[in-house]
C-alpha atoms as a PDB file:
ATOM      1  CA  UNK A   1     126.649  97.600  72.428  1.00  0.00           C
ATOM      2  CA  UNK A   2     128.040  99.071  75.555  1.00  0.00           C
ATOM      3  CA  UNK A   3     131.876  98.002  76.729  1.00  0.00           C
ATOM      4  CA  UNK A   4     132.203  95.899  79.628  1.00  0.00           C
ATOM      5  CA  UNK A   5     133.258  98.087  82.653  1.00  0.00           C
ATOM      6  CA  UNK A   6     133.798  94.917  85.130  1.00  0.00           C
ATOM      7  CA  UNK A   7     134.430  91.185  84.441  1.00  0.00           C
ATOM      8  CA  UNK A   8     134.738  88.870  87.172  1.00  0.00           C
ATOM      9  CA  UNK A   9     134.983  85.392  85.803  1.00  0.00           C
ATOM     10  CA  UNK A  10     134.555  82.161  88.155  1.00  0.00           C
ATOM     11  CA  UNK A  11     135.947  83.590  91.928  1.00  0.00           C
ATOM     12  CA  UNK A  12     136.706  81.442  94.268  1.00  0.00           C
ATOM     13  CA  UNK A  13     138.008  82.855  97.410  1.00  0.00           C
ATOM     14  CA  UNK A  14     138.898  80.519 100.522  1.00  0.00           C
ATOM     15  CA  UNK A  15     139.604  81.559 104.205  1.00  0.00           C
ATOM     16  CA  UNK A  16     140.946  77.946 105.567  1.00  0.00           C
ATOM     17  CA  UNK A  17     138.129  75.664 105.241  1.00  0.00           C
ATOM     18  CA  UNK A  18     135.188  78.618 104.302  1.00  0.00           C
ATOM     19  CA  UNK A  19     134.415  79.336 100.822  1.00  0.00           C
ATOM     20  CA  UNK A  20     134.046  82.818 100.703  1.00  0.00           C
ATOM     21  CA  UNK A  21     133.528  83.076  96.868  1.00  0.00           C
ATOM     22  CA  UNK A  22     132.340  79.697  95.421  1.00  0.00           C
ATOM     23  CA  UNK A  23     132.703  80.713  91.342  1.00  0.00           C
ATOM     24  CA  UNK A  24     131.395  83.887  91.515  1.00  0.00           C
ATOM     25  CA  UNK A  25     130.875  85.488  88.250  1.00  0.00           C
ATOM     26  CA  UNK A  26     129.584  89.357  87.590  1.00  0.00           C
ATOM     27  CA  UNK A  27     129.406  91.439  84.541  1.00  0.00           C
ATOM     28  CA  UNK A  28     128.851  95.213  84.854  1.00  0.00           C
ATOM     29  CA  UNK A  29     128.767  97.083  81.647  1.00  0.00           C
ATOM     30  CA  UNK A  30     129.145 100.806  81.105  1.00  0.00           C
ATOM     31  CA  UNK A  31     126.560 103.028  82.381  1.00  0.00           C
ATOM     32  CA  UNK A  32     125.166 100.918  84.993  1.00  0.00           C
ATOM     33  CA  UNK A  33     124.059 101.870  88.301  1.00  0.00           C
ATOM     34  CA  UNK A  34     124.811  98.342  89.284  1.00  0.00           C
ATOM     35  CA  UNK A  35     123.267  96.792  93.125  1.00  0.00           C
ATOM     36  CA  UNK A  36     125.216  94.470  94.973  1.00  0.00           C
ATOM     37  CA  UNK A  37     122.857  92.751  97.816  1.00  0.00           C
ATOM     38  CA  UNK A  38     123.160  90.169 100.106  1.00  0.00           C
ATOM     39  CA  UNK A  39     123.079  89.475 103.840  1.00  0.00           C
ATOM     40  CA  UNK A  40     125.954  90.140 106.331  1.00  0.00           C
ATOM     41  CA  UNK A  41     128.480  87.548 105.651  1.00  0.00           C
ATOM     42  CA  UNK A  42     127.334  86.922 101.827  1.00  0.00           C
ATOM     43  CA  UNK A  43     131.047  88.053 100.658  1.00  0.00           C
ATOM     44  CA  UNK A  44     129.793  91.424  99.171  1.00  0.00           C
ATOM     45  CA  UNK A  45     132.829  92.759 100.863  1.00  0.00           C
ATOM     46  CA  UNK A  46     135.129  90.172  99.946  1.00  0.00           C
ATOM     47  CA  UNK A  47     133.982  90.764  96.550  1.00  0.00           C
ATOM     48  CA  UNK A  48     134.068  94.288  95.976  1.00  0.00           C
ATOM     49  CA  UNK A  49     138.502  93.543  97.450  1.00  0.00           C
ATOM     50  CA  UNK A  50     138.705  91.319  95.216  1.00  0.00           C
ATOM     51  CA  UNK A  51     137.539  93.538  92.352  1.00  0.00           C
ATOM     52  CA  UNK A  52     140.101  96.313  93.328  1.00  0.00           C
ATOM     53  CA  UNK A  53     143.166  93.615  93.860  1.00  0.00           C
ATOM     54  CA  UNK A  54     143.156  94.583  97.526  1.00  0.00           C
ATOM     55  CA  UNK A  55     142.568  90.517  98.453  1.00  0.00           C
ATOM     56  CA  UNK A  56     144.347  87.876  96.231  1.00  0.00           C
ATOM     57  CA  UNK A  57     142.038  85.021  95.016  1.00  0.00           C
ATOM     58  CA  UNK A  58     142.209  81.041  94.271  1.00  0.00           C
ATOM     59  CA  UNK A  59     140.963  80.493  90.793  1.00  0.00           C
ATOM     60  CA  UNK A  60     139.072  83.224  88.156  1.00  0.00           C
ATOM     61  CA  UNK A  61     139.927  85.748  86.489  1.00  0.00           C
ATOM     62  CA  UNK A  62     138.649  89.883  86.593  1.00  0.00           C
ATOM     63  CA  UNK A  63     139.108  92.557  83.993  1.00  0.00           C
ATOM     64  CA  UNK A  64     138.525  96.030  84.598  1.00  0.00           C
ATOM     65  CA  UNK A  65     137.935  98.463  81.429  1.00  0.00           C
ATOM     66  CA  UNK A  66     138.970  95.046  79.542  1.00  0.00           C
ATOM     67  CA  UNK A  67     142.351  95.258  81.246  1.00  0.00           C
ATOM     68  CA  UNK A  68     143.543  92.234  84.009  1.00  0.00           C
ATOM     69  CA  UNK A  69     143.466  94.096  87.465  1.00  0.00           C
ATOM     70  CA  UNK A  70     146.178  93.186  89.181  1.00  0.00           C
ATOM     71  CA  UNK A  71     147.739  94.905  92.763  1.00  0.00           C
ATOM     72  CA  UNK A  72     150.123  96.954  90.574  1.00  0.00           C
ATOM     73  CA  UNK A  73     147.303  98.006  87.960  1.00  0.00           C
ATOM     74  CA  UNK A  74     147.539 101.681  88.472  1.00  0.00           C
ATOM     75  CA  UNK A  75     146.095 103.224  85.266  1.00  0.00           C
ATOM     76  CA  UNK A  76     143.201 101.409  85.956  1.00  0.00           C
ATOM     77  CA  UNK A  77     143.373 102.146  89.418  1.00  0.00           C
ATOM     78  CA  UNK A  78     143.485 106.274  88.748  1.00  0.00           C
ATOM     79  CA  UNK A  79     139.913 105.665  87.293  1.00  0.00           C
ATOM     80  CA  UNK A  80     138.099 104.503  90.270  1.00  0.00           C
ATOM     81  CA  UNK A  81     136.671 105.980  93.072  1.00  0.00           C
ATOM     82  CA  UNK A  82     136.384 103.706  96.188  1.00  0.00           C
ATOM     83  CA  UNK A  83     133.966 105.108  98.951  1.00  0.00           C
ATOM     84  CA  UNK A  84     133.585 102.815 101.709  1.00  0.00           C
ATOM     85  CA  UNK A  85     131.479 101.990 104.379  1.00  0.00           C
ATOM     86  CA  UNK A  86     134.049 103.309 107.482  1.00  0.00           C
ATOM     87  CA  UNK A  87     134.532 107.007 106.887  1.00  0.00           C
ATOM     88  CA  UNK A  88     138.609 107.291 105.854  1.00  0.00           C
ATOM     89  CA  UNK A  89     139.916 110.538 105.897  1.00  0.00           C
ATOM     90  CA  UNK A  90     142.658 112.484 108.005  1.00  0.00           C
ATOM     91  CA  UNK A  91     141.347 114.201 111.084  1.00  0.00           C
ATOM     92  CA  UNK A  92     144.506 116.878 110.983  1.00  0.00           C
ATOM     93  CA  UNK A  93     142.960 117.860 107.381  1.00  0.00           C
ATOM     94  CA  UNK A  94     140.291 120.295 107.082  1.00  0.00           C
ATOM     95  CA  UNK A  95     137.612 119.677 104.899  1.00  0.00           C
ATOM     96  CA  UNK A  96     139.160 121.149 101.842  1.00  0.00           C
ATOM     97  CA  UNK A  97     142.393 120.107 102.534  1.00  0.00           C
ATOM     98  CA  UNK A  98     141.316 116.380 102.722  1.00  0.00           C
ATOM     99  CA  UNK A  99     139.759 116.547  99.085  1.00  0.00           C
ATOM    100  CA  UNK A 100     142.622 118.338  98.010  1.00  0.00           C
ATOM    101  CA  UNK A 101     144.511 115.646  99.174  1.00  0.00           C
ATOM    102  CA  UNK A 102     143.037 112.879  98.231  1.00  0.00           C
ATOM    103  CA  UNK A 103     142.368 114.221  94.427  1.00  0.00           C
ATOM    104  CA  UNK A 104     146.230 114.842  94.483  1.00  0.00           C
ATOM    105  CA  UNK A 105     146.826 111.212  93.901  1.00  0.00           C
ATOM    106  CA  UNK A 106     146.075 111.088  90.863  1.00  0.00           C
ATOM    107  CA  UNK A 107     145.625 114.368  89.386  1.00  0.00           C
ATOM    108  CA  UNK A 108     149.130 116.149  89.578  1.00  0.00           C
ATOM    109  CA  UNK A 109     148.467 119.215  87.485  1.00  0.00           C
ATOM    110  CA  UNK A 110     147.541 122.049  90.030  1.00  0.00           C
ATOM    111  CA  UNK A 111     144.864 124.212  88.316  1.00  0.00           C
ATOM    112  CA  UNK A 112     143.684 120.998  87.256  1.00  0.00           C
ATOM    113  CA  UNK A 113     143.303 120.063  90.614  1.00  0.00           C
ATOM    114  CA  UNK A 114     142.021 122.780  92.140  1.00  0.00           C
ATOM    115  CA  UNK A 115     138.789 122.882  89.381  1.00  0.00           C
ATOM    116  CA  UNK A 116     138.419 119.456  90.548  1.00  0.00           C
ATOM    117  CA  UNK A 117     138.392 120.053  94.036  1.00  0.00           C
ATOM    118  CA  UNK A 118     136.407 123.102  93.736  1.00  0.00           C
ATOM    119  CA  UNK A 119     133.580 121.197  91.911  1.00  0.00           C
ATOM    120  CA  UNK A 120     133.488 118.384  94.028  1.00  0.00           C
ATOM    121  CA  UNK A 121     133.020 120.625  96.964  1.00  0.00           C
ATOM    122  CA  UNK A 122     130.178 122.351  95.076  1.00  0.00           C
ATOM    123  CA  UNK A 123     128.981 118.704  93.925  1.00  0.00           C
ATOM    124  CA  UNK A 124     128.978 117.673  97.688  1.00  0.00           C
ATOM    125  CA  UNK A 125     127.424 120.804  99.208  1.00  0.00           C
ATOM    126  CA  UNK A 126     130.118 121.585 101.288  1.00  0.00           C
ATOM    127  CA  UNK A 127     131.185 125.146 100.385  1.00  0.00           C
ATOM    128  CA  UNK A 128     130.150 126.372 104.018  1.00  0.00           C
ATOM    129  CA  UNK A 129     132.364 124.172 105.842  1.00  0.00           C
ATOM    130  CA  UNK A 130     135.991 124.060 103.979  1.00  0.00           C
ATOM    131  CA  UNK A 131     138.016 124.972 106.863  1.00  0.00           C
ATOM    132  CA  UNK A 132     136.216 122.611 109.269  1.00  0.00           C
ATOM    133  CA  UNK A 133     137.831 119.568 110.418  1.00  0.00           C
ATOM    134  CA  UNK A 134     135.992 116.501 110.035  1.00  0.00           C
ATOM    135  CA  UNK A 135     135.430 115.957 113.865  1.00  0.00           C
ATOM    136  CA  UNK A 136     133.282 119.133 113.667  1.00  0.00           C
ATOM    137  CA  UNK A 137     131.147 117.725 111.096  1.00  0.00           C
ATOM    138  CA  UNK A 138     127.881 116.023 111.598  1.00  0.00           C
ATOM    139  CA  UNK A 139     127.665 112.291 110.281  1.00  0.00           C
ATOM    140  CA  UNK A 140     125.920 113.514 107.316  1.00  0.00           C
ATOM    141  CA  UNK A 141     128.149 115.661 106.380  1.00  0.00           C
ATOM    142  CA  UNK A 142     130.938 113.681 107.267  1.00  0.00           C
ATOM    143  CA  UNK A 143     129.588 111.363 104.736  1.00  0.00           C
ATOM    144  CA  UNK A 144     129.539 113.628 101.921  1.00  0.00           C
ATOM    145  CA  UNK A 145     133.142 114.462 102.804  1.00  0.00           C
ATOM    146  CA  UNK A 146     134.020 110.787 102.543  1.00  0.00           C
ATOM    147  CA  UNK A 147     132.255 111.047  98.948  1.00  0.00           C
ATOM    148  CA  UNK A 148     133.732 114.077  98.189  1.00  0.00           C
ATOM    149  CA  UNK A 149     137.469 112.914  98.534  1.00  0.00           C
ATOM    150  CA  UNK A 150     136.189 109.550  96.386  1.00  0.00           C
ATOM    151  CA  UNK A 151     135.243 111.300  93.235  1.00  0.00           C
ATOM    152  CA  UNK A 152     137.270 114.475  93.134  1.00  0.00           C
ATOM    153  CA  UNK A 153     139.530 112.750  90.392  1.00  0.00           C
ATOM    154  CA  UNK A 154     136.498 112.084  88.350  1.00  0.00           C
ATOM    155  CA  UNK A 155     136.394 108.171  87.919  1.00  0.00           C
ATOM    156  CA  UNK A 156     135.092 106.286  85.537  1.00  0.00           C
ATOM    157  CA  UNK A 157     134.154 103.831  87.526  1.00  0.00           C
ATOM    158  CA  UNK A 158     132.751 104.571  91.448  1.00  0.00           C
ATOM    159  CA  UNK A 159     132.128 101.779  94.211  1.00  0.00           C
ATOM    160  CA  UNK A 160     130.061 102.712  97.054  1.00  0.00           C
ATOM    161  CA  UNK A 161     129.354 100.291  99.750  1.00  0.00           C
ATOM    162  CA  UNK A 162     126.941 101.712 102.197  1.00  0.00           C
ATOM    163  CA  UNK A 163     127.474 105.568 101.627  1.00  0.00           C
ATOM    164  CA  UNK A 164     123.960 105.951 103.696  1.00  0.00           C
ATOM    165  CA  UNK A 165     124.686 104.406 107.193  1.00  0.00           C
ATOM    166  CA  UNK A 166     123.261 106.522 109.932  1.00  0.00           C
ATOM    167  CA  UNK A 167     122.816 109.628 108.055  1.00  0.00           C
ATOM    168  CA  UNK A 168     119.959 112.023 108.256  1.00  0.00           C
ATOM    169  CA  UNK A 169     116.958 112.090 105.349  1.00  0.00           C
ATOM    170  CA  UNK A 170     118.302 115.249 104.168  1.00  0.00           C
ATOM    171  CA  UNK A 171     121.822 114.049 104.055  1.00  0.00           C
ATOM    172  CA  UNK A 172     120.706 110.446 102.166  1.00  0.00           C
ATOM    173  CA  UNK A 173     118.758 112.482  99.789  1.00  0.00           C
ATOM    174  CA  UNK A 174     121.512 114.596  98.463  1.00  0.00           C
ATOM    175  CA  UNK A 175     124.077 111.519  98.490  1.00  0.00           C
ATOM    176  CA  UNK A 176     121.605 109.355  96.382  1.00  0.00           C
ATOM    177  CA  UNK A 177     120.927 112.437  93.568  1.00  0.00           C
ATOM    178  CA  UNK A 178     124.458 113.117  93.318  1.00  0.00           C
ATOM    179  CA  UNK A 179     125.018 109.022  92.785  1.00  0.00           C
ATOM    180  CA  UNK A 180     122.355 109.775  89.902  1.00  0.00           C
ATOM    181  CA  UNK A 181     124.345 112.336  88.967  1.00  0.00           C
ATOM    182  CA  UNK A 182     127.689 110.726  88.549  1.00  0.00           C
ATOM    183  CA  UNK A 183     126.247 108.235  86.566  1.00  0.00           C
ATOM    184  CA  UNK A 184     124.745 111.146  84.047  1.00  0.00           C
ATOM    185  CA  UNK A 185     127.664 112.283  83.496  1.00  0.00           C
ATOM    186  CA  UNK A 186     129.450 109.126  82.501  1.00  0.00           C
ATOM    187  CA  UNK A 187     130.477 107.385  85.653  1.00  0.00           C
ATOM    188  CA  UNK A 188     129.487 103.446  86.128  1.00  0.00           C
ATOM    189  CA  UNK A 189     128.363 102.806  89.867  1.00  0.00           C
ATOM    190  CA  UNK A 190     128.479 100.077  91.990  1.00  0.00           C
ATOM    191  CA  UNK A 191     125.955 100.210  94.797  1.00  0.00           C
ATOM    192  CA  UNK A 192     126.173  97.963  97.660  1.00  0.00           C
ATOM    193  CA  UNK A 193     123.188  98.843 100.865  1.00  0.00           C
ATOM    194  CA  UNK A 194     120.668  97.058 102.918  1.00  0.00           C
ATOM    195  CA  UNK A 195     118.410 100.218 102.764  1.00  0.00           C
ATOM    196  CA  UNK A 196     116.780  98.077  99.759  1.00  0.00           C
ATOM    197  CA  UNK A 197     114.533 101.591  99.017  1.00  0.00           C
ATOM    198  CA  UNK A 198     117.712 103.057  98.052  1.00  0.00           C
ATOM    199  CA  UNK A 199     118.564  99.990  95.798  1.00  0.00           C
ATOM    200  CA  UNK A 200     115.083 100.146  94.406  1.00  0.00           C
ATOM    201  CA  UNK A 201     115.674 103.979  93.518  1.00  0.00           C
ATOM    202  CA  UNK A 202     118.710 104.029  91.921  1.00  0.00           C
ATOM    203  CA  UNK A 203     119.831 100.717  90.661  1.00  0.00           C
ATOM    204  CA  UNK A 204     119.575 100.333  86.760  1.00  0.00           C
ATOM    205  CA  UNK A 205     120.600  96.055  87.488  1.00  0.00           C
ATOM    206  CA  UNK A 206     120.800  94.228  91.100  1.00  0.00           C
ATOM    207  CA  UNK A 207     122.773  90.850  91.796  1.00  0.00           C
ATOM    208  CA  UNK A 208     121.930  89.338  95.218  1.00  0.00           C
ATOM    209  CA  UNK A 209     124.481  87.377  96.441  1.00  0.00           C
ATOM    210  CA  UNK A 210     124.615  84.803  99.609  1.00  0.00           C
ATOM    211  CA  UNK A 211     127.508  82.188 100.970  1.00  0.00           C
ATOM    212  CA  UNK A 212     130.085  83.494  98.202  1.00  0.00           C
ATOM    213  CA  UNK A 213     127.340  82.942  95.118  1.00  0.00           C
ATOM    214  CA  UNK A 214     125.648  84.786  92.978  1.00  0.00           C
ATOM    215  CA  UNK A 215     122.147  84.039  93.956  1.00  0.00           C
ATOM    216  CA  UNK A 216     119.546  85.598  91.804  1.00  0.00           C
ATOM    217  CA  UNK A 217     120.353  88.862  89.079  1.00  0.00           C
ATOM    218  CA  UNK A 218     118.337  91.204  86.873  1.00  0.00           C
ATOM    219  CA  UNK A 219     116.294  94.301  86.687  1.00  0.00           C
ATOM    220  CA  UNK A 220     114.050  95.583  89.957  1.00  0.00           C
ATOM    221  CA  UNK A 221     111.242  93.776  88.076  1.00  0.00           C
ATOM    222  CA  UNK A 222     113.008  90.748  86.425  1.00  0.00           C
ATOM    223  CA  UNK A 223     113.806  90.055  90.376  1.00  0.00           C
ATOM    224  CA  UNK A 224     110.028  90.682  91.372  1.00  0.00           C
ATOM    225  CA  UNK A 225     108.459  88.224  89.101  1.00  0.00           C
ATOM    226  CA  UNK A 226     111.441  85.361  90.323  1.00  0.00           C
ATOM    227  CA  UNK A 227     109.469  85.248  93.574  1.00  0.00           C
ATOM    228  CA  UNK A 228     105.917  83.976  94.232  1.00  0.00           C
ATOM    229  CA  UNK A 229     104.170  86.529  95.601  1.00  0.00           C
ATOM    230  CA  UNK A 230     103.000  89.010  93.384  1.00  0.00           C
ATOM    231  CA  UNK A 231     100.007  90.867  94.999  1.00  0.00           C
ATOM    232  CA  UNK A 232      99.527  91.101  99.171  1.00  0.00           C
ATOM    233  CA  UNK A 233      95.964  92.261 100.125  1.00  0.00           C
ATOM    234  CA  UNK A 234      95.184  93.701 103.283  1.00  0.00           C
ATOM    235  CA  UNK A 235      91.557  94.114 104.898  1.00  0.00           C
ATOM    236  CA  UNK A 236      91.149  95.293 108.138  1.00  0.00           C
ATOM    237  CA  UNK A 237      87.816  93.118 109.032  1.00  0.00           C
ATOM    238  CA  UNK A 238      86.661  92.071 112.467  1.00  0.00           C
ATOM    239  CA  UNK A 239      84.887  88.678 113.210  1.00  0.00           C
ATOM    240  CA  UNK A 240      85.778  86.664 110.423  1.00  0.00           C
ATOM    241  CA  UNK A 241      84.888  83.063 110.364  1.00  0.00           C
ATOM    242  CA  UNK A 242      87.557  80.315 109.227  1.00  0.00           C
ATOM    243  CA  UNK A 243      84.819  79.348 106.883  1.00  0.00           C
ATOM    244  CA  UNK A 244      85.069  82.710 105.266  1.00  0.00           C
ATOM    245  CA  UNK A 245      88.875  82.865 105.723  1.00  0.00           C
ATOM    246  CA  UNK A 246      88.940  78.815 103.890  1.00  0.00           C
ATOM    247  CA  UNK A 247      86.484  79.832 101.280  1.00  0.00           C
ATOM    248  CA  UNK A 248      89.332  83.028 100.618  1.00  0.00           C
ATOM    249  CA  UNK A 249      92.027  80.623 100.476  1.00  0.00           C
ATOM    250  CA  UNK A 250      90.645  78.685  97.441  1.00  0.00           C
ATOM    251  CA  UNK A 251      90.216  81.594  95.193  1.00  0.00           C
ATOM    252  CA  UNK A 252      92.084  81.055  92.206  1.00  0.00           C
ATOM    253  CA  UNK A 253      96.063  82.622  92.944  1.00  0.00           C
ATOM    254  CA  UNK A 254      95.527  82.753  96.127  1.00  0.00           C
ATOM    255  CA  UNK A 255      98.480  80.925  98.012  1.00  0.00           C
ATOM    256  CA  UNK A 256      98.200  81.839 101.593  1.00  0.00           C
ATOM    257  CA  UNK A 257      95.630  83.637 104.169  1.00  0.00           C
ATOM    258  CA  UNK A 258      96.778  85.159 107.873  1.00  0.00           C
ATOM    259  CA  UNK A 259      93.824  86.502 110.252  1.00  0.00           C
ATOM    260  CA  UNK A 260      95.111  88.395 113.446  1.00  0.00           C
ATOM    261  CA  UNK A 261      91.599  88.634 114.343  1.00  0.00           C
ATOM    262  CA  UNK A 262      91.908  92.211 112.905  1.00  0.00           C
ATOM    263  CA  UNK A 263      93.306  92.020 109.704  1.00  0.00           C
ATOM    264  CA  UNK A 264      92.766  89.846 106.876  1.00  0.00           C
ATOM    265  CA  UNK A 265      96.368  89.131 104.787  1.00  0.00           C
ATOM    266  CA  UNK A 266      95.801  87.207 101.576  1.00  0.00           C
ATOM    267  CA  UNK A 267      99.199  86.227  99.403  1.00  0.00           C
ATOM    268  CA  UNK A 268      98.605  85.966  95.763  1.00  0.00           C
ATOM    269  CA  UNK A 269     100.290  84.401  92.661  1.00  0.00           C
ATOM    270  CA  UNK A 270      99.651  86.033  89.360  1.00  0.00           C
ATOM    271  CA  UNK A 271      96.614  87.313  88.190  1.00  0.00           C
ATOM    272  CA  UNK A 272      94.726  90.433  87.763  1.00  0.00           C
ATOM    273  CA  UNK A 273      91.423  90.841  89.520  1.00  0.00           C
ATOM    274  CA  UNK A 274      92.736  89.629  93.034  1.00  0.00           C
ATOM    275  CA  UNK A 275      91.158  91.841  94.687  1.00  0.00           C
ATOM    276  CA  UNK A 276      87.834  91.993  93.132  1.00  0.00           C
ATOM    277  CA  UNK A 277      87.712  88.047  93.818  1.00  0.00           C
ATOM    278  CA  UNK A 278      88.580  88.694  97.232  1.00  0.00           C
ATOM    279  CA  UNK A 279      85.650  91.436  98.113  1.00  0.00           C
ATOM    280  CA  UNK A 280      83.333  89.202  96.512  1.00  0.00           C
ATOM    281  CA  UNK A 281      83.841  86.747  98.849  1.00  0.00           C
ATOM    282  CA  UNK A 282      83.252  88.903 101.646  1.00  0.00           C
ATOM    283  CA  UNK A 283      80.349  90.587 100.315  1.00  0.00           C
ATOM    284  CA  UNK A 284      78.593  87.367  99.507  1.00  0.00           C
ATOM    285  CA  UNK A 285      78.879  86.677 103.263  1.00  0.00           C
ATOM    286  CA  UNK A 286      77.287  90.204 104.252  1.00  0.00           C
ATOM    287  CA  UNK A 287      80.581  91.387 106.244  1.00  0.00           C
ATOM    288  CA  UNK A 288      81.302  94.591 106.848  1.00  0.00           C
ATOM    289  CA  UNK A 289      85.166  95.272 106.539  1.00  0.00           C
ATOM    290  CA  UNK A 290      87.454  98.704 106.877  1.00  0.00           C
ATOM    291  CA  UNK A 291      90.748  99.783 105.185  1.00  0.00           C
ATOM    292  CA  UNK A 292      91.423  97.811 102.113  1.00  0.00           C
ATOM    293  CA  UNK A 293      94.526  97.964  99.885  1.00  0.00           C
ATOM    294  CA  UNK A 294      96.707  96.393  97.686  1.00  0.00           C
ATOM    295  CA  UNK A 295     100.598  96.048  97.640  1.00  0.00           C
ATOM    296  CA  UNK A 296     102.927  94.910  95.295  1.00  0.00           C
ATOM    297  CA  UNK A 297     106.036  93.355  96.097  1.00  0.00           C
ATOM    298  CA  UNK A 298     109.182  95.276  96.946  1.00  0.00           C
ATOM    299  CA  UNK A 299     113.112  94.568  96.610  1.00  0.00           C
ATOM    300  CA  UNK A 300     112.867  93.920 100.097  1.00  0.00           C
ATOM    301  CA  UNK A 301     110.126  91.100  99.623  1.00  0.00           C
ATOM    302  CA  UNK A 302     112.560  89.589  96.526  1.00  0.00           C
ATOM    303  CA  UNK A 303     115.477  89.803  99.023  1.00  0.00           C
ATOM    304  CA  UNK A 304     113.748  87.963 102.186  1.00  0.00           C
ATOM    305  CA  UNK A 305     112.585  85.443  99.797  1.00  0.00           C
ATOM    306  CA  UNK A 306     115.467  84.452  97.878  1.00  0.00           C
ATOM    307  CA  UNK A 307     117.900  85.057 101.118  1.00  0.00           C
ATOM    308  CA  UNK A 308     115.586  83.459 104.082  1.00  0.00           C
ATOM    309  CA  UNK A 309     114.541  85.465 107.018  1.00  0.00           C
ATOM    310  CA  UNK A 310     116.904  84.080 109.426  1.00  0.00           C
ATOM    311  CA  UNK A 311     118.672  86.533 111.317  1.00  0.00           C
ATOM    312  CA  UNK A 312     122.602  87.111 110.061  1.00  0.00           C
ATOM    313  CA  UNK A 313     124.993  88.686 112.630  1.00  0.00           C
ATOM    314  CA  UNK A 314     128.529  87.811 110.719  1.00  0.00           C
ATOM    315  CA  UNK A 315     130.008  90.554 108.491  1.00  0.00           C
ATOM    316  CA  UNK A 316     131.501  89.466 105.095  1.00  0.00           C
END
């Protein structure tokens, strides 16, 4: 059985009158590439400072490496790597300076340190630009910078929250395989992104969180079959008659039917020959139809079920 890595136990964290946390719970255990969703203003921030002791909470409890975190916990605090979402390092610094810095907090030895800065910079793909400064850098590179200066001390445990904003493909790419990477070579992850591709990718166990709770958790797939929709087909078909369209929508797992006029959608529930059902219909009728294809759902369908589509402008 694998050791518990985090243990947050019952949170409740209040601004005033809003509930930022209303008893959130969350149990990460070693080895996880763990995915924290939820929509702006869900309290993924709010959690992730309470798990590091940066914000003080009302009620709970949380345990890091089976230890209490508390604001003065500093051997746990020398094994995590924090990379947040705004970019934090000294614009005086070059690039190697910066991870040299950074990496000196906790690792005082200097040949020690210098192996570890040396391989982060390799780990990071930034051996071409050590004696840059980071307003030379592009954002991607800037990024892996950021990264660079998180993990230099080799953490056990590494929080990212949205290491991918406004980088290029190449740049996500190489952020996302080194994640992988960490977490080969021992480190436990927590993920937090709206790119919910990235989350699909990487993520061994997502938690989707929304108005300070914990609102649905489980594998990529354990999430998938919560919702209802388990199969969208497509047809692009011209001309089709309601009657057609009401005789689709009575097919057995069939839950709901859009026509544009130009495409057919048809939502399904369960089962396996959807499809097949589906082009019967339409070749019973003699129609001709074009493109057809068949979708399952993604992390991004689970998350704009569970969540709501309603538009969210408030950060957490």
């Amino acid at each position: 059985m694998k050791n518990t890595v985090v243990k947050a136990e019952n949170i409740i964290k209040r601004y005033g009158d809003l509930v930022a946390l209303d008893h959130f719970s969350l149990e990460i255990s070693e080895g996880e590439i763990f995915g924290l969703l939820g929509p702006n203003g869900s309290g993924k921030t709010t959690t992730i400072n309470c798990i590091l002791s940066l914000l003080s909470f009302d009620k709970g409890s949380i345990e890091i490496f089976g230890k209490p975190m508390t604001p003065t916990s500093y051997d746990i605090k020398k094994n995590i790597g924090v990379i947040m979402q705004n970019v934090a390092v000294f614009d005086e610094l070059t690039v190697y300076e910066n991870i040299d810095y950074f990496c000196g907090l906790y690792i005082t030895d200097k040949a020690q340190r210098k192996q570890y800065v040396d391989e982060a910079v390799e780990f990071v793909g930034l051996e071409d630009f050590l004696r840059f400064r980071p307003k030379k850098l592009s954002g991607g590179l800037l990024r892996r910078l950021n990264i660079a200066c998180g993990i230099a001390h080799k953490p056990k445990l590494i929080i990212l929250d949205e290491p991918t904003v406004a980088v290029d493909p190449q740049s996500r790419n190489r952020i996302l395989e080194g994640i992988e990477e960490l977490n080969r070579n021992g480190a436990t992850v927590i993920y937090t992104s709206h790119y919910m591709e990235e989350v699909e990718q990487i993520c061994t166990r997502i938690a989707i969180m929304d108005k300070g709770k914990k609102i649905a958790e489980g594998t990529k797939d354990e999430l998938k079959r919560m919702i209802r929709n388990t199969e969208t087909v497509t047809i692009e078909i011209l001309g089709l008659e309601d009657r057609i369209k009401d005789r689709i929508s009575t097919l057995p797992h069939v839950y709901s039917t859009e026509y544009d006029g130009t495409k057919l959608t048809v939502g399904c529930s369960g089962g396996k020959h959807n499809l097949v059902r589906i082009l019967g219909v339409l070749q019973e009728n003699d129609l001709s139809f074009g493109r057809v294809y068949s979708e399952l759902p993604t992390l991004n369908d689970v998350f704009l079920e569970i969540t709501g589509k309603a538009l969210r402008d408030k950060e957490d």
